[in-house]
C-alpha atoms as a PDB file:
ATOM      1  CA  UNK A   1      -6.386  26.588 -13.060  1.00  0.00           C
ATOM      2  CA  UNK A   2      -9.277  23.801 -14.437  1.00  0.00           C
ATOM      3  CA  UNK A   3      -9.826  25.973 -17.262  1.00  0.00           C
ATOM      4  CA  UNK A   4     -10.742  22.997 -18.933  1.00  0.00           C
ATOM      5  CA  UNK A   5     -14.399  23.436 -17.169  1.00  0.00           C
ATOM      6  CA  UNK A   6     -15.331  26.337 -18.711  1.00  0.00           C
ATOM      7  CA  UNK A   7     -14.352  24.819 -22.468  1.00  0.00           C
ATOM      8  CA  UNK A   8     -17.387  23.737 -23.814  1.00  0.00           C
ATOM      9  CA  UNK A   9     -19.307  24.973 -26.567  1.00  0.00           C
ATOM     10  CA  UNK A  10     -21.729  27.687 -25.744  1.00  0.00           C
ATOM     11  CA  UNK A  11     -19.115  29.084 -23.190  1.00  0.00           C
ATOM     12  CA  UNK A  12     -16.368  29.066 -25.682  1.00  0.00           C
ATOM     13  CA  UNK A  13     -18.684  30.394 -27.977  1.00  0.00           C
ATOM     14  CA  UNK A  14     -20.149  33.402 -26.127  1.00  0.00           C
ATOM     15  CA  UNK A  15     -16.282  33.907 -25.619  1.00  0.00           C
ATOM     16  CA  UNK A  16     -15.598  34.138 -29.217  1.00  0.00           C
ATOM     17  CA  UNK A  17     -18.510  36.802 -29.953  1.00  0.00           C
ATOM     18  CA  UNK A  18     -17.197  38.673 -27.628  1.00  0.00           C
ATOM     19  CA  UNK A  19     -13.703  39.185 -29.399  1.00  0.00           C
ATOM     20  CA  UNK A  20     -15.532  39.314 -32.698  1.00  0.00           C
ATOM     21  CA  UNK A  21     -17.745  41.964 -31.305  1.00  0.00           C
ATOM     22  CA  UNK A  22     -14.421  43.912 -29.919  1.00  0.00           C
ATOM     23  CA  UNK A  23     -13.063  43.901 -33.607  1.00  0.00           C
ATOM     24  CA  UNK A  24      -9.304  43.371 -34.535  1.00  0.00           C
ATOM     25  CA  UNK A  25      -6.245  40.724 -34.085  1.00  0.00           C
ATOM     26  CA  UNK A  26      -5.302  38.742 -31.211  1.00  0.00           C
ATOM     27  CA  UNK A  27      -2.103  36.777 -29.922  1.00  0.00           C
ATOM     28  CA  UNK A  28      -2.813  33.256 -29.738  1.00  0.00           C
ATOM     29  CA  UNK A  29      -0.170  33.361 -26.159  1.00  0.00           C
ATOM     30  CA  UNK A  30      -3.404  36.097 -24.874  1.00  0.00           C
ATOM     31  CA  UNK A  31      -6.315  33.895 -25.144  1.00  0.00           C
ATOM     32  CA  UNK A  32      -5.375  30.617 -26.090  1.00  0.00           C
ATOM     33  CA  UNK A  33      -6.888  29.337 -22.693  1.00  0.00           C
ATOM     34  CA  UNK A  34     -10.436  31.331 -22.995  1.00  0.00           C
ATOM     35  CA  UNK A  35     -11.061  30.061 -26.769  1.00  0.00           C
ATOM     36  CA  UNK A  36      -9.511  26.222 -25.564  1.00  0.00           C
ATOM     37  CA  UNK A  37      -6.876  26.682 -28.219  1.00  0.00           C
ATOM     38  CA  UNK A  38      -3.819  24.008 -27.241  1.00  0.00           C
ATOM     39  CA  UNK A  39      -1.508  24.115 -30.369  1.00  0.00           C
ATOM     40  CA  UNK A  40      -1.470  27.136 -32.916  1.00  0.00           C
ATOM     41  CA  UNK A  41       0.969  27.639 -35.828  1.00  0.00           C
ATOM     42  CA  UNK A  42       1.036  31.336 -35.877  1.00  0.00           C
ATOM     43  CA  UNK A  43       0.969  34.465 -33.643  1.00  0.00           C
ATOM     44  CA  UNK A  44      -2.121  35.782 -33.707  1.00  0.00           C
ATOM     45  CA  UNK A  45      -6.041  34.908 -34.510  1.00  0.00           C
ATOM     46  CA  UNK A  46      -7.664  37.038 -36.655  1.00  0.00           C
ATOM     47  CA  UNK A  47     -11.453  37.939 -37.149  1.00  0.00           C
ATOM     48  CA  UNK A  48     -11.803  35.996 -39.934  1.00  0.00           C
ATOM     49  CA  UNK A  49     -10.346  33.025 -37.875  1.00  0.00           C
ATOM     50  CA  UNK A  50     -13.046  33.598 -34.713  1.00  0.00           C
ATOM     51  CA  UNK A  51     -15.740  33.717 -37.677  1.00  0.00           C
ATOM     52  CA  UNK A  52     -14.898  30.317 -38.825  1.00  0.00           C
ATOM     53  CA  UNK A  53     -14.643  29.634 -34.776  1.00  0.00           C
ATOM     54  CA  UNK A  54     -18.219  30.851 -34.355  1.00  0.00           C
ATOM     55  CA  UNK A  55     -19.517  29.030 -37.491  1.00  0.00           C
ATOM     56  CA  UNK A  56     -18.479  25.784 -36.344  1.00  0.00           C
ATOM     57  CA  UNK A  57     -19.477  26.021 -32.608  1.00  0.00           C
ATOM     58  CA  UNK A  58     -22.689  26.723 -34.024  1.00  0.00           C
ATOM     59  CA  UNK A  59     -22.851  24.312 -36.452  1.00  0.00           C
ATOM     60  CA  UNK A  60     -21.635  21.565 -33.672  1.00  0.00           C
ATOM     61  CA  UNK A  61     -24.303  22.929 -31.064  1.00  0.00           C
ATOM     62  CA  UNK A  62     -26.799  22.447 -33.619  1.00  0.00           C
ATOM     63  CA  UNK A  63     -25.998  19.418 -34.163  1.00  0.00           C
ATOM     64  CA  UNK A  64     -26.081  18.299 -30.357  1.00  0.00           C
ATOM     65  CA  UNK A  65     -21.953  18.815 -29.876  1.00  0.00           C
ATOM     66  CA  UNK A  66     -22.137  20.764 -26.800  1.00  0.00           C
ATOM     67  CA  UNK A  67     -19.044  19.285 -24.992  1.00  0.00           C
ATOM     68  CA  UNK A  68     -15.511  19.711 -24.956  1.00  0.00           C
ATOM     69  CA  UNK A  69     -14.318  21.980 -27.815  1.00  0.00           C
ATOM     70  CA  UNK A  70     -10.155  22.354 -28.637  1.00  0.00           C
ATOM     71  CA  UNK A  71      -8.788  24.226 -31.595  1.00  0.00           C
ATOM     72  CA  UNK A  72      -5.581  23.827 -32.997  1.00  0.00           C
ATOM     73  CA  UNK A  73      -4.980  26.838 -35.175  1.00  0.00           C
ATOM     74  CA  UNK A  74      -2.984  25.785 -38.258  1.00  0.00           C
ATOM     75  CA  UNK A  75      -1.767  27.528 -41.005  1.00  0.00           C
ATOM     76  CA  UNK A  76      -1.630  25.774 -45.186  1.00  0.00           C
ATOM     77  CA  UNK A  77       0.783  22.538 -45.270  1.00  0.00           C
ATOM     78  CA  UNK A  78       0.410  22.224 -41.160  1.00  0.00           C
ATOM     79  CA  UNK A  79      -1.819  20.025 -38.917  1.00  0.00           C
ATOM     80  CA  UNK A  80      -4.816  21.993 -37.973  1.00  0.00           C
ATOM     81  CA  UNK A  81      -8.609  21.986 -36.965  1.00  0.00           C
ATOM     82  CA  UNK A  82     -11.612  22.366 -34.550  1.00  0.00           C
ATOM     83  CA  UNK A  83     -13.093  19.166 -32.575  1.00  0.00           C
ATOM     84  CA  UNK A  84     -16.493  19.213 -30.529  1.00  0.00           C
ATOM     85  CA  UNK A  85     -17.687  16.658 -28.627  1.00  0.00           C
ATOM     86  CA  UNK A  86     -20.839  15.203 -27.066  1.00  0.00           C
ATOM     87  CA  UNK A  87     -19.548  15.023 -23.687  1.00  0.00           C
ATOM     88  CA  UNK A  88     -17.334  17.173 -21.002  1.00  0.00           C
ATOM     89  CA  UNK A  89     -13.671  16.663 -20.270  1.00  0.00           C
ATOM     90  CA  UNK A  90     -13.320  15.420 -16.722  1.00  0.00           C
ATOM     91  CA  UNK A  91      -9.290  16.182 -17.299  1.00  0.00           C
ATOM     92  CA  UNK A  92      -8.514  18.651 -19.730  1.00  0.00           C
ATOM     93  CA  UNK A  93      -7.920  16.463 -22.358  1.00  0.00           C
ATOM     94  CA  UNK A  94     -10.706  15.491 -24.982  1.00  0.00           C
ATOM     95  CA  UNK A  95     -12.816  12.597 -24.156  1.00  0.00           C
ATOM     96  CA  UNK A  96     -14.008   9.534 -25.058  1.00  0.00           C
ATOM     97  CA  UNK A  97     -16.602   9.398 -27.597  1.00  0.00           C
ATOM     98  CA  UNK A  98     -18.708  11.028 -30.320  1.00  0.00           C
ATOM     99  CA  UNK A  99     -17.162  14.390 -31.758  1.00  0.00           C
ATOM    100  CA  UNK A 100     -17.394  16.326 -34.996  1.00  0.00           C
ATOM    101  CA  UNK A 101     -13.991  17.662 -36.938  1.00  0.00           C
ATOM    102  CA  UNK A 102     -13.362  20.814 -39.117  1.00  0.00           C
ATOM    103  CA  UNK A 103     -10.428  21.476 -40.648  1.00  0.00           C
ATOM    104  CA  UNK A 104      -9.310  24.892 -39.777  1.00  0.00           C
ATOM    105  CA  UNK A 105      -7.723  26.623 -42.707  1.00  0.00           C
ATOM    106  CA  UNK A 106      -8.869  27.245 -46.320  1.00  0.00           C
ATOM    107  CA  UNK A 107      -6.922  25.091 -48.309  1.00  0.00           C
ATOM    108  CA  UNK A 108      -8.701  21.913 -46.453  1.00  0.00           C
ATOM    109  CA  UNK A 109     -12.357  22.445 -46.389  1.00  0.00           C
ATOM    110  CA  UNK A 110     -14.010  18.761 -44.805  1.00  0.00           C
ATOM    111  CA  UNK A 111     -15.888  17.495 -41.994  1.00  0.00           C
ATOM    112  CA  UNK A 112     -15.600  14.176 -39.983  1.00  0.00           C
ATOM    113  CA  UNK A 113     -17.901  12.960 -37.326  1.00  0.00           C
ATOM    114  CA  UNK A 114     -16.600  10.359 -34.395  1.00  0.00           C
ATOM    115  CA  UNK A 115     -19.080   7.570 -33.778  1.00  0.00           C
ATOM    116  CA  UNK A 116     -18.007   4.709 -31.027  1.00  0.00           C
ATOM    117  CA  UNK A 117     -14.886   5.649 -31.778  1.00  0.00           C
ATOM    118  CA  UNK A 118     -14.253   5.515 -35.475  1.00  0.00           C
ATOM    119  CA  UNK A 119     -13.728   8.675 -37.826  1.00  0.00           C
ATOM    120  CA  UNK A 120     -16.367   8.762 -40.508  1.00  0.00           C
ATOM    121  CA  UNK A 121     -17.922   8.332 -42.916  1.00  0.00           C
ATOM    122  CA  UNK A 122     -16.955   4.904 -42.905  1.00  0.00           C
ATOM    123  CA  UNK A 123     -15.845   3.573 -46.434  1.00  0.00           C
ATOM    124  CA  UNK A 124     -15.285   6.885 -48.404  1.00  0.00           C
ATOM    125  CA  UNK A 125     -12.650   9.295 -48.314  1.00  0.00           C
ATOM    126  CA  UNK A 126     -11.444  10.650 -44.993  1.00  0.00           C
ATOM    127  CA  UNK A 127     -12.269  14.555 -46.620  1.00  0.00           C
ATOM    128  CA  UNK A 128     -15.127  13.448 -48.406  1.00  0.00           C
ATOM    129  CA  UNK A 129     -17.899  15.689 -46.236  1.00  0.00           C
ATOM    130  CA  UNK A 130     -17.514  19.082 -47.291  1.00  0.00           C
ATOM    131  CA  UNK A 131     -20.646  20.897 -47.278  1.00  0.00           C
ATOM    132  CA  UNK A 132     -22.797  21.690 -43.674  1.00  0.00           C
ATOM    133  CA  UNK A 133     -25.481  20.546 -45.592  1.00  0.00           C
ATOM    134  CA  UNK A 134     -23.923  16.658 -45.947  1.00  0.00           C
ATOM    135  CA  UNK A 135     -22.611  16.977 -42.214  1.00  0.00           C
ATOM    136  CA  UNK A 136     -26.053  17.441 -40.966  1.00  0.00           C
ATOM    137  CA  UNK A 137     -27.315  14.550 -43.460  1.00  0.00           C
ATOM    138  CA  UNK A 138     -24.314  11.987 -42.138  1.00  0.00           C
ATOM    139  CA  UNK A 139     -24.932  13.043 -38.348  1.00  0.00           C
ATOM    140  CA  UNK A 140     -28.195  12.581 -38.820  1.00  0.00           C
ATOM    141  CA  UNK A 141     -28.450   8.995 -40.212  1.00  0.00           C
ATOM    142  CA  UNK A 142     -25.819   7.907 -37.348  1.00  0.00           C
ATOM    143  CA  UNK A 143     -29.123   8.896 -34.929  1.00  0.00           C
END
């Protein structure tokens, strides 16, 4: 199945409202392939989980990150986090290019942003964006 086609970011998140609107838990192993989840640390998703979800496929569509979207669903002390990109996947994998980064549990709370292939902000600490508010000031001086 190219499931990959149907993983970008108003599709995945229409998707997410839609479990958000149904209320409760999910397994991950259930819709891992809808939400373009590829690695997850724990069984199931919770609503406070496809909140954070929604909040950053809004944020990233916003901010013109309308691509490709993957989650990795982490848990404390684990690699996690939510990418978006500018462009499609043409394989399933991420592409190329400019993409934004959330970490995806609460013990790590910071942003980075992809430009020509370097993870930014250039020169400061790789956690160092941790408000929407300097997110939307970094993407938008990289314009």
């Amino acid at each position: 199945m190219e499931n990959y086609k149907e993983c970008n970011a108003e599709q995945v998140l229409r998707k997410v409202e839609r479990l958000i609107d149904l209320g409760g838990n999910y397994y991950i192993r259930n819709v891992y392939m809808d939400l373009s989840i590829f690695d997850w640390w724990k069984d199931t998703l919770s609503q406070s989980n496809l909140k954070d979800m929604r909040k950053f496929l809004k944020e990233a569509i916003k901010l013109g990150y309308t691509g490709y979207v993957c989650f990795k669903v982490g848990v404390t002390g684990c690699s996690n986090g939510m990418w978006a990109f500018k462009e499609e996947s043409t394989d399933g994998y991420s592409p190329k290019g400019d993409a934004i980064y959330k970490s995806f549990t609460p013990a790590y709370n910071y942003w980075q942003v992809n430009k020509m292939g370097l993870w930014g902000p250039q020169g400061t600490a790789f956690d160092s964006i941790t408000t929407i508010k300097e997110l939307e000031n970094y993407v938008g001086q990289l314009k």
